[in-house]
Protein backbone atom coordinates (compact mmCIF):
# COMPACT_ATOMS: atom_id res chain seq x y z
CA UNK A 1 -102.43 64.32 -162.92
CA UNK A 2 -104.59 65.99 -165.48
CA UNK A 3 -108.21 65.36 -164.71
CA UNK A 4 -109.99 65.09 -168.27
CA UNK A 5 -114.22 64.27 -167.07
CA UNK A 6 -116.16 65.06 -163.81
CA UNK A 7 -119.59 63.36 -164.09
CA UNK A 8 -121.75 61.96 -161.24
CA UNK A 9 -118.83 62.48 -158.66
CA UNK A 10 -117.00 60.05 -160.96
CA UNK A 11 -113.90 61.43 -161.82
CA UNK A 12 -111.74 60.51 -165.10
CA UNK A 13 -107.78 61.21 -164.78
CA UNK A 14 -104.21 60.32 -166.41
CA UNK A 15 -101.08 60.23 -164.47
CA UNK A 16 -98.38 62.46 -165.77
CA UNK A 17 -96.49 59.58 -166.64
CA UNK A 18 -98.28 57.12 -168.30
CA UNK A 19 -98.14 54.04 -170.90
CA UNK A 20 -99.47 52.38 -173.52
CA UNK A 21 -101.97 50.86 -173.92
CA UNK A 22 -103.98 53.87 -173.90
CA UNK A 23 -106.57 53.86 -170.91
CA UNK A 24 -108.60 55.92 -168.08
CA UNK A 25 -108.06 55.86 -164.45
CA UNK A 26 -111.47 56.55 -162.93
CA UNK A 27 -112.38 57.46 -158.95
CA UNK A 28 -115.25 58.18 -156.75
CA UNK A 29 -115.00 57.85 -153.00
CA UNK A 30 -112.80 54.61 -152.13
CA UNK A 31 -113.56 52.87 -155.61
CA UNK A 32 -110.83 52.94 -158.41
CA UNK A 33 -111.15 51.78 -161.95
CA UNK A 34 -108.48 51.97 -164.79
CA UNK A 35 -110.19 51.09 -168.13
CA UNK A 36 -108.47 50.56 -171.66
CA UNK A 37 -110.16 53.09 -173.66
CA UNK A 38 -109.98 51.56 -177.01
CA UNK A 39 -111.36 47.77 -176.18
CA UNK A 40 -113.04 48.80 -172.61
CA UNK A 41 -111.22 46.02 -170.65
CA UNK A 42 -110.99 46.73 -167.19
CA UNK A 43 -107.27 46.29 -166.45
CA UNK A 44 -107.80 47.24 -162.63
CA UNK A 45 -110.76 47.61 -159.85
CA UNK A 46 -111.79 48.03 -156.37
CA UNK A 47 -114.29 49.08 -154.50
CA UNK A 48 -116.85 49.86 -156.74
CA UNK A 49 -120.64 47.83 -157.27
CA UNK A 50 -121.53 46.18 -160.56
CA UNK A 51 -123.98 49.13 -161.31
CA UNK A 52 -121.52 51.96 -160.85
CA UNK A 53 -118.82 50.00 -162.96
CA UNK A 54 -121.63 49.50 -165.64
CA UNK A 55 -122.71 53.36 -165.52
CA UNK A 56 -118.54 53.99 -166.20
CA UNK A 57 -117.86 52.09 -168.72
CA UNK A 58 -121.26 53.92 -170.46
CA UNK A 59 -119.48 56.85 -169.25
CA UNK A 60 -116.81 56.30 -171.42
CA UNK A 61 -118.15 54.82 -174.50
CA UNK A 62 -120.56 57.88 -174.67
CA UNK A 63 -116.77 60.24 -174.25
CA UNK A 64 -114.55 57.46 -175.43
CA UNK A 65 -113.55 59.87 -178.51
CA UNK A 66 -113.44 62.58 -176.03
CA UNK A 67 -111.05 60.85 -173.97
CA UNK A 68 -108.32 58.95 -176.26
CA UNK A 69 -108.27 62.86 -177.79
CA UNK A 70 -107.43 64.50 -174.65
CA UNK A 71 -104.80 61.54 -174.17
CA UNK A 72 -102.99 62.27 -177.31
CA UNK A 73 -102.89 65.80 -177.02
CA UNK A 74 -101.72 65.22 -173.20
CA UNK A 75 -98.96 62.42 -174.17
CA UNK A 76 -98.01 63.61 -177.87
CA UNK A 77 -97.75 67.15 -177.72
């Protein structure tokens, strides 16, 4: 479960054995995201307030080249 970010206790992951369409899973206490990293759509959430799921999705449009890099070099080595 390599853990690609670590920013404001947010933390931005894969699973080892992930899928297409290529996204983010992202965790901070009891909340959960998973985000598509190409068109942003939140495909799963819980837990977390309107203002931290707007501060990650800036998260990840400020790393969002950042992150679908460290996917493909994870999942097409």
């Amino acid at each position: 479960m390599p853990t690609v970010l670590r920013i404001d206790g947010f933390r931005f992951f894969f699973f080892s054995d992930e899928h297409e369409p290529v996204h983010i899973h992202v965790e901070k206490g009891d909340g959960y995201m998973r985000v598509e990293l190409e068109t942003l759509n939140v495909t799963a959430k819980q837990k977390f307030t309107k203002n931290d799921e707007k501060k990650i999705i800036s998260i990840i449009k400020k790393h969002q080249e950042e992150l679908i890099g460290a996917w493909n070099a994870h999942f097409h080595q």
